[in-house]
N, C-alpha and C. Protein backbone atom coordinates (compact mmCIF):
# COMPACT_ATOMS: atom_id res chain seq x y z
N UNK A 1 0.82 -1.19 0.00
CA UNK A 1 0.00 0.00 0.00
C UNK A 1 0.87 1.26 0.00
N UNK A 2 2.00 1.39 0.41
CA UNK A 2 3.15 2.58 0.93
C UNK A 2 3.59 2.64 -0.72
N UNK A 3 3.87 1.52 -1.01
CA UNK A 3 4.50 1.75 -2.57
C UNK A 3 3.61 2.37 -3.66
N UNK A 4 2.21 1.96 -3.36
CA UNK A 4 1.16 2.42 -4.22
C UNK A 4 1.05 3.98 -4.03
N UNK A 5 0.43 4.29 -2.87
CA UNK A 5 0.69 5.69 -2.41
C UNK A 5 2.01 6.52 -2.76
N UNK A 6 2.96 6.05 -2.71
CA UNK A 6 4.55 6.79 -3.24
C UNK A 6 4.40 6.83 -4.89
N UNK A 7 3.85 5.71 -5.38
CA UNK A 7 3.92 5.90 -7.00
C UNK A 7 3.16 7.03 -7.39
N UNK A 8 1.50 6.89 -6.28
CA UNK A 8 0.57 7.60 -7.11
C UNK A 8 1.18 9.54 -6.85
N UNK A 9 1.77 9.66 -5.92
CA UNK A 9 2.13 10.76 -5.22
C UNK A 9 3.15 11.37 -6.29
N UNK A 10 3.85 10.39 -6.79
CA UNK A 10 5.02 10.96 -7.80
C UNK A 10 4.31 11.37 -9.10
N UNK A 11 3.30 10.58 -9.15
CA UNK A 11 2.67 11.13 -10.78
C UNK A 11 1.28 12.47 -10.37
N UNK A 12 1.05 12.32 -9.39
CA UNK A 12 0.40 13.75 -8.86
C UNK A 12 1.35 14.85 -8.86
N UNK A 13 2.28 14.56 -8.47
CA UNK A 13 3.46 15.57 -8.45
C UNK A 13 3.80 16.32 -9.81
N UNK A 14 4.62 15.18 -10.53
CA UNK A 14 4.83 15.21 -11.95
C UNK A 14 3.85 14.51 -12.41
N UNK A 15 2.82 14.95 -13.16
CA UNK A 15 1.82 14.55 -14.39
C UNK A 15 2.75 14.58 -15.75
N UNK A 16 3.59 15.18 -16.21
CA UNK A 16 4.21 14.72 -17.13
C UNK A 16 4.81 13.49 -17.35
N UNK A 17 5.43 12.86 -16.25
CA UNK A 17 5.69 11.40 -15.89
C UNK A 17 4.65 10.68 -16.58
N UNK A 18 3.63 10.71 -16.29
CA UNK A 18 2.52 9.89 -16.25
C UNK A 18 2.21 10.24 -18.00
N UNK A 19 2.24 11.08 -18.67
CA UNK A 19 2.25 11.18 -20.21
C UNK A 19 3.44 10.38 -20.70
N UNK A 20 4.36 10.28 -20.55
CA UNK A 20 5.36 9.90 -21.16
C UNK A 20 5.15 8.19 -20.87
N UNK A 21 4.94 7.94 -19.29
CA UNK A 21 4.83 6.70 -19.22
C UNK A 21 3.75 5.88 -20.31
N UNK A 22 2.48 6.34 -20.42
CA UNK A 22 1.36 5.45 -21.02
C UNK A 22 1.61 5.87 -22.10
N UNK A 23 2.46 7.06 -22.61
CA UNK A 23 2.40 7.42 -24.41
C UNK A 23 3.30 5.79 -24.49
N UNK A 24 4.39 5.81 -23.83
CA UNK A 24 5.39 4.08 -24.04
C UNK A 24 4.48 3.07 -24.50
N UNK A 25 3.78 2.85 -23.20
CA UNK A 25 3.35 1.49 -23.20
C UNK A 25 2.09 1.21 -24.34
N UNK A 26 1.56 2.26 -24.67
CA UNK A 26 0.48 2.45 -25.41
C UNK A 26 0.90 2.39 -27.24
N UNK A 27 2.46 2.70 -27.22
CA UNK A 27 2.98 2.78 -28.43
C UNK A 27 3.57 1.75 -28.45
N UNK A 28 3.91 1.10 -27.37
CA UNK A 28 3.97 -0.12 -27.70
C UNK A 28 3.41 -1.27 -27.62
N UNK A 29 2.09 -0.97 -27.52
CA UNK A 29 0.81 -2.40 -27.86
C UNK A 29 0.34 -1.60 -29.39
N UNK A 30 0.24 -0.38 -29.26
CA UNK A 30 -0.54 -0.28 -31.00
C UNK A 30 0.85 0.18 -32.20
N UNK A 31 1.57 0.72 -31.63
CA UNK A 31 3.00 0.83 -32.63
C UNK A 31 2.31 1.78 -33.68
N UNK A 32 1.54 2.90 -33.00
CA UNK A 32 0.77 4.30 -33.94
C UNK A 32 1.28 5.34 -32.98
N UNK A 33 1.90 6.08 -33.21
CA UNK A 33 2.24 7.24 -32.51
C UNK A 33 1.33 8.38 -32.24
N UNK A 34 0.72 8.74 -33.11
CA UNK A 34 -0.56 9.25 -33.49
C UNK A 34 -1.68 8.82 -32.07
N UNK A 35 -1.90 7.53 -32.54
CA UNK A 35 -3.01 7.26 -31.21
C UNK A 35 -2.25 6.93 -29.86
N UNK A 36 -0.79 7.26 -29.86
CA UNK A 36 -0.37 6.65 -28.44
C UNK A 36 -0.69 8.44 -28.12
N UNK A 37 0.03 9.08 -28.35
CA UNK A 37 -0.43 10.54 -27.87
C UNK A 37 -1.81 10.81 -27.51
N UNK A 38 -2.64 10.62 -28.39
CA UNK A 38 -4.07 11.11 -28.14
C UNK A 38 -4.50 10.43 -26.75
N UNK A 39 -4.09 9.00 -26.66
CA UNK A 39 -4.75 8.19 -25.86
C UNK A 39 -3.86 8.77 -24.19
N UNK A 40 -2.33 9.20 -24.46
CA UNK A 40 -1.94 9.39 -23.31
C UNK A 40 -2.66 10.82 -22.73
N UNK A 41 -2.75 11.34 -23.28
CA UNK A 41 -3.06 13.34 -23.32
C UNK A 41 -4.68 12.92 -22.58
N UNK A 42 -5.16 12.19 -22.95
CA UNK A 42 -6.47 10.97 -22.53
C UNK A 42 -6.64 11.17 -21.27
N UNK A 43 -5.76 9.71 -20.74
CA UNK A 43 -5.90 9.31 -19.79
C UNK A 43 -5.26 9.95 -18.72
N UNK A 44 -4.16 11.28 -18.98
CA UNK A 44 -3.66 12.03 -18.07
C UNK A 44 -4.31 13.07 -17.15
N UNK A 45 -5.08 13.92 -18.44
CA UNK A 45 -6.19 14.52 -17.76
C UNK A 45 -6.48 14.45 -16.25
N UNK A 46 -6.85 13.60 -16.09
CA UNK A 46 -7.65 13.22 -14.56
C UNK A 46 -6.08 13.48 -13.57
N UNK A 47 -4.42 13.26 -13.67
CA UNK A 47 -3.92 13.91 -12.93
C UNK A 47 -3.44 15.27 -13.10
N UNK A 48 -4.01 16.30 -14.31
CA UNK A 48 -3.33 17.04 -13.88
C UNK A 48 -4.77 17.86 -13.18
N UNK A 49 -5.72 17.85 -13.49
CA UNK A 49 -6.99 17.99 -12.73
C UNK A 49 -6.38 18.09 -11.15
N UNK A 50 -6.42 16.92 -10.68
CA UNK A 50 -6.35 16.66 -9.48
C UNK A 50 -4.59 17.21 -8.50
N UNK A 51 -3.67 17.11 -9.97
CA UNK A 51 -2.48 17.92 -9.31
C UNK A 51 -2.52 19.72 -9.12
N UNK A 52 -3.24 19.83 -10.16
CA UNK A 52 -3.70 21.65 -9.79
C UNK A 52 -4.32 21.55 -8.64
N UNK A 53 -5.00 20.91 -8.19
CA UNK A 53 -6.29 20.88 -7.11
C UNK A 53 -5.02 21.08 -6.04
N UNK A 54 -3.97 20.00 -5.79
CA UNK A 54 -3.04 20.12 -4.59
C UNK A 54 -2.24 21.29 -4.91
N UNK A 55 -1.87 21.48 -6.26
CA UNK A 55 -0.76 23.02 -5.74
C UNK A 55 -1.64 24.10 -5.25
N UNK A 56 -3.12 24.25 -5.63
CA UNK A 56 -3.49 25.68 -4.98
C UNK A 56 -3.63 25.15 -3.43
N UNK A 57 -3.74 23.89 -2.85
CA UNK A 57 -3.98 23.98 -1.36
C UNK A 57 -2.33 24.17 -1.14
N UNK A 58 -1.44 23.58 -2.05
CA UNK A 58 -0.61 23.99 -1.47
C UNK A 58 -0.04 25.02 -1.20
N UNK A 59 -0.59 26.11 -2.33
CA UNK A 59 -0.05 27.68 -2.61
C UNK A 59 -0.44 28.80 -1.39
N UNK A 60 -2.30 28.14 -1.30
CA UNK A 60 -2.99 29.12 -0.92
C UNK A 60 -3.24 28.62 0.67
N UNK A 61 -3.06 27.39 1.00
CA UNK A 61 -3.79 26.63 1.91
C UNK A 61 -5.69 26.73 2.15
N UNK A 62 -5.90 26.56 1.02
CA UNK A 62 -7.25 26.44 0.56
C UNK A 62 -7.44 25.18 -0.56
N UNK A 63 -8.92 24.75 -0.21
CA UNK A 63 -8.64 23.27 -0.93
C UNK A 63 -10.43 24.44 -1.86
N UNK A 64 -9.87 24.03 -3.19
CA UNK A 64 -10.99 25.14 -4.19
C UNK A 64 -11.34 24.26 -5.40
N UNK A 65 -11.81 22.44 -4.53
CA UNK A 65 -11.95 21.41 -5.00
C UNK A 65 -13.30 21.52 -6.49
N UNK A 66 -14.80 22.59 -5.15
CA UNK A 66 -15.84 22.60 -5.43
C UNK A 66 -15.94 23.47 -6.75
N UNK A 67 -14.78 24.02 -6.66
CA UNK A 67 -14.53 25.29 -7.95
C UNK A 67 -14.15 25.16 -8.78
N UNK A 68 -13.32 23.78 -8.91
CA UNK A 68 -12.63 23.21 -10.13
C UNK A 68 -13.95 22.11 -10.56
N UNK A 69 -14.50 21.45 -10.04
CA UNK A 69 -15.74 20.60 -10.62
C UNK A 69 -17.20 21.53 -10.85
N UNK A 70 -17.14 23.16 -10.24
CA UNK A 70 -18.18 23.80 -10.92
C UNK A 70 -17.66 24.49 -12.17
N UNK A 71 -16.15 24.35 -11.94
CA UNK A 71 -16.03 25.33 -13.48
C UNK A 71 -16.17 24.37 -14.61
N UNK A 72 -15.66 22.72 -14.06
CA UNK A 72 -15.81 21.46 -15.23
C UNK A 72 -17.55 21.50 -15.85
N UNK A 73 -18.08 21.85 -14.73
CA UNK A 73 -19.83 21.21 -15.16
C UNK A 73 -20.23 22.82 -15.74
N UNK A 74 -19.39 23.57 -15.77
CA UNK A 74 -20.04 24.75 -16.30
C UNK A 74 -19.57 24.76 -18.11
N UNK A 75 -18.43 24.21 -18.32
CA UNK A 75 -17.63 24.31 -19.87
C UNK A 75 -18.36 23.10 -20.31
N UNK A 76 -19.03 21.57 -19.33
CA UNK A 76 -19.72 20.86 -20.03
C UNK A 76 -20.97 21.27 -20.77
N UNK A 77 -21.36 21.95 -19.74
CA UNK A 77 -22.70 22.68 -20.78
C UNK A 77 -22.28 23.55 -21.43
N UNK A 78 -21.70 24.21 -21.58
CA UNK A 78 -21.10 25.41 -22.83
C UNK A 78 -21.04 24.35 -24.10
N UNK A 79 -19.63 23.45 -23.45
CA UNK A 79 -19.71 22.20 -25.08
C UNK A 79 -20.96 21.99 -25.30
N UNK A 80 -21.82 21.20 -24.99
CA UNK A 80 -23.38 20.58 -25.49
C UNK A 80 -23.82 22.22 -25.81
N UNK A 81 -24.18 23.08 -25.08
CA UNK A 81 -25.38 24.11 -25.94
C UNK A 81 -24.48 24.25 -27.42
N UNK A 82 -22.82 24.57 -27.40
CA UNK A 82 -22.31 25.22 -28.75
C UNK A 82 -22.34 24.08 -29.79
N UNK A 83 -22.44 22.57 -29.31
CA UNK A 83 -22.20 21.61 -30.09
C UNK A 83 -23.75 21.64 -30.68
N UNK A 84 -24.62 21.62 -29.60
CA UNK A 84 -26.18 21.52 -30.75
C UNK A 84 -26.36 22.61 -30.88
N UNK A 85 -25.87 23.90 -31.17
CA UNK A 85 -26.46 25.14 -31.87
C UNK A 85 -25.70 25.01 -33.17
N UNK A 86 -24.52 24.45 -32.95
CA UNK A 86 -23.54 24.19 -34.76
C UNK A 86 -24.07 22.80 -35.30
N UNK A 87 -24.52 21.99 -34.74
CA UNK A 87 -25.02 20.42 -35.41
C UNK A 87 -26.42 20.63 -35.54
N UNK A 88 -27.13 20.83 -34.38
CA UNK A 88 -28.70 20.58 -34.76
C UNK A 88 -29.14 19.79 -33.68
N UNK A 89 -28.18 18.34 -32.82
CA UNK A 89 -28.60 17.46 -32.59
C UNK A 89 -26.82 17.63 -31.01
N UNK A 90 -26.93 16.55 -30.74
CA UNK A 90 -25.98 16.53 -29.61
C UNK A 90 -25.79 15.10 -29.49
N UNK A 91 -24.44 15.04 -29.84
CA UNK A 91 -23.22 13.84 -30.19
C UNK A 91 -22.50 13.22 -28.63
N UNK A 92 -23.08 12.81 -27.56
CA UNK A 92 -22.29 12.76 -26.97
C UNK A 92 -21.08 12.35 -26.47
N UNK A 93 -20.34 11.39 -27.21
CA UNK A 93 -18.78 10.80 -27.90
C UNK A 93 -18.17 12.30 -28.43
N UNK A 94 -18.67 13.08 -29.05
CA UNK A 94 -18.00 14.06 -29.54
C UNK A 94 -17.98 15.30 -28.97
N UNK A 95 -18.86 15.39 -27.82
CA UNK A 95 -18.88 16.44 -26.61
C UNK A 95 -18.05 16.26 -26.14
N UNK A 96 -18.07 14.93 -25.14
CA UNK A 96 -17.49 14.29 -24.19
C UNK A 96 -15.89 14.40 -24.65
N UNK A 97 -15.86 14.10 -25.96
CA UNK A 97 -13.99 14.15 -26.71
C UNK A 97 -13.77 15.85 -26.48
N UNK A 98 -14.85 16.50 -26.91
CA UNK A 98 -14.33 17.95 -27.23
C UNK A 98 -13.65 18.55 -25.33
N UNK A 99 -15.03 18.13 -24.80
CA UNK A 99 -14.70 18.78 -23.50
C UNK A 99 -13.52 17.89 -22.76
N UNK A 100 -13.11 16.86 -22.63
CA UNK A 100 -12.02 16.43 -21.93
C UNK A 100 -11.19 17.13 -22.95
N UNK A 101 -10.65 17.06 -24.12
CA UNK A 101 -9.45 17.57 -24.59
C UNK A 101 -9.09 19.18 -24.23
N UNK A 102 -10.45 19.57 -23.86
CA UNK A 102 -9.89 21.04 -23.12
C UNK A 102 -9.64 21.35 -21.80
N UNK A 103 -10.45 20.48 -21.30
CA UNK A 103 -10.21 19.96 -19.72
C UNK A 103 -8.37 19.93 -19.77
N UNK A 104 -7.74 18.92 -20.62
CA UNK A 104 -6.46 18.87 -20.69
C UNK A 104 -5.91 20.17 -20.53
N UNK A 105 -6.19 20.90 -21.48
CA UNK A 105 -5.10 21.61 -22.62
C UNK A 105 -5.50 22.85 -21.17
N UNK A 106 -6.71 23.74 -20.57
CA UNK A 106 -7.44 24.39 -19.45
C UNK A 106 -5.98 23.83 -18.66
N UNK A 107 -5.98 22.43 -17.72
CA UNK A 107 -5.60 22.18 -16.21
C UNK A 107 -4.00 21.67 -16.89
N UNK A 108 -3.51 21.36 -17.85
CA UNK A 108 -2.16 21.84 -18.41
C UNK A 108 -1.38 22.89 -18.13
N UNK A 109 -1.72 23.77 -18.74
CA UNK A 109 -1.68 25.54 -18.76
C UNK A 109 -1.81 26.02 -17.32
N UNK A 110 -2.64 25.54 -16.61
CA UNK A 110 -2.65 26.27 -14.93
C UNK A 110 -2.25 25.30 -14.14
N UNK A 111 -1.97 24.08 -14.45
CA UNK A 111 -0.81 23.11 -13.57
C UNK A 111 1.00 24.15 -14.01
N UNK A 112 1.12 24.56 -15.20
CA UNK A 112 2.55 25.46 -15.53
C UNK A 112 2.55 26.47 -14.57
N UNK A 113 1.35 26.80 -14.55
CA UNK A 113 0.93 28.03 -14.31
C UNK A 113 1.35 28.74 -12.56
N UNK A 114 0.52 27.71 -12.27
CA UNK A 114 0.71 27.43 -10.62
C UNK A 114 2.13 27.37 -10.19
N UNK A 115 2.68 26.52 -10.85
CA UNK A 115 3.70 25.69 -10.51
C UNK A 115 5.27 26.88 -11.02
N UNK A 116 4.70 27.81 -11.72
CA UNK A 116 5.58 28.98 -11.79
C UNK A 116 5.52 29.72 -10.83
N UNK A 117 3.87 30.19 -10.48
CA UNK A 117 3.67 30.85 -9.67
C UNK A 117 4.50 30.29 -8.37
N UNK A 118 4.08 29.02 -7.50
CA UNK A 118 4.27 28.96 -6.45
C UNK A 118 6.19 29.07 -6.53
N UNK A 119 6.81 28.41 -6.78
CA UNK A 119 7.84 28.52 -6.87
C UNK A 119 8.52 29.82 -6.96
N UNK A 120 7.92 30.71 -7.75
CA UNK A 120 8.44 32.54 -7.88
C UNK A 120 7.76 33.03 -6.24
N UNK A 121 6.51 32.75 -5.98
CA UNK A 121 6.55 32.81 -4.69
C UNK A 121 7.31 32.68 -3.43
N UNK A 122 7.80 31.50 -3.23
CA UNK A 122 8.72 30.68 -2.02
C UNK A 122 10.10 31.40 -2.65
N UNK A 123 10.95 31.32 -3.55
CA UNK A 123 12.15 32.16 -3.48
C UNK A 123 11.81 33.81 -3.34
N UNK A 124 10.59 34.29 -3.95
CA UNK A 124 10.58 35.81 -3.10
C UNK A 124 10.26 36.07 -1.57
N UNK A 125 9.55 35.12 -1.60
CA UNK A 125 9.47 34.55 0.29
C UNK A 125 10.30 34.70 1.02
N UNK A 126 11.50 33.30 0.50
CA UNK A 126 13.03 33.45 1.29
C UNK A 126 13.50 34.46 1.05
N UNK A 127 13.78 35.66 -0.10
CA UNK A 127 14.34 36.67 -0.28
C UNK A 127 14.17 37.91 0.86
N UNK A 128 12.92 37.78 0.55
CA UNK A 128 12.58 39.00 1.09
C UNK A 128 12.48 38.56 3.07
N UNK A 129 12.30 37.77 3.03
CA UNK A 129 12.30 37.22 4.80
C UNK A 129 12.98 35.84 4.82
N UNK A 130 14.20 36.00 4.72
CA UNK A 130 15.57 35.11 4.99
C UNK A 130 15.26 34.05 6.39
């Protein structure tokens, strides 16, 4: 259980780990590069979700869990109303694709984001109060 917890902790940490790992293994059961990416960028999602979630408790000491799953259920309905005002009808395989791939590309960008921030934080921290 200690080892499980230490693995999962390292890929919460680093979510890039965790892309690189399943892009491998995934390129190497289908040997398509193409779908090993898509499928890793996939299944990563869900840590960097959940690794933004720990740097702002860690930044802010606030856990702003409820805010990251109201802003998810708020861009889900944005996808569905913009997907059936441009189709007519509502695809949900092709919602569901549209909105996780931004989910990514969204908690990507503010996992960098954070993770600049906090860090420019803690050395102006020590700077300024040694």
């Amino acid at each position: 259980m200690t080892v499980l917890a230490s693995v999962l902790t390292i890929f919460l940490t680093f979510p890039f780990l965790g892309i690189i790992l399943i892009f491998f293994v995934i390129k190497q059961v289908t040997n398509n590069t193409r779908k090993s990416v898509h499928k890793a960028l996939d299944y990563t999602t869900i840590l960097f979700i959940i690794s933004v979630h720990f740097l702002i408790v860690t930044i802010w000491g606030k856990s702003l869990f409820w805010l990251i799953v109201l802003f998810m259920i708020f861009i889900a309905m944005l996808f569905v109303f913009v997907h059936w005002k441009l189709k007519g009808e509502i695809v949900l395989k092709k919602v569901f694709k549209g909105f996780w791939r931004f989910n990514f590309i969204f908690f990507f960008l503010t996992y960098i984001t954070l993770t600049l921030y906090g860090l420019i934080e803690r050395v102006l921290t020590f700077i300024i109060y040694p």
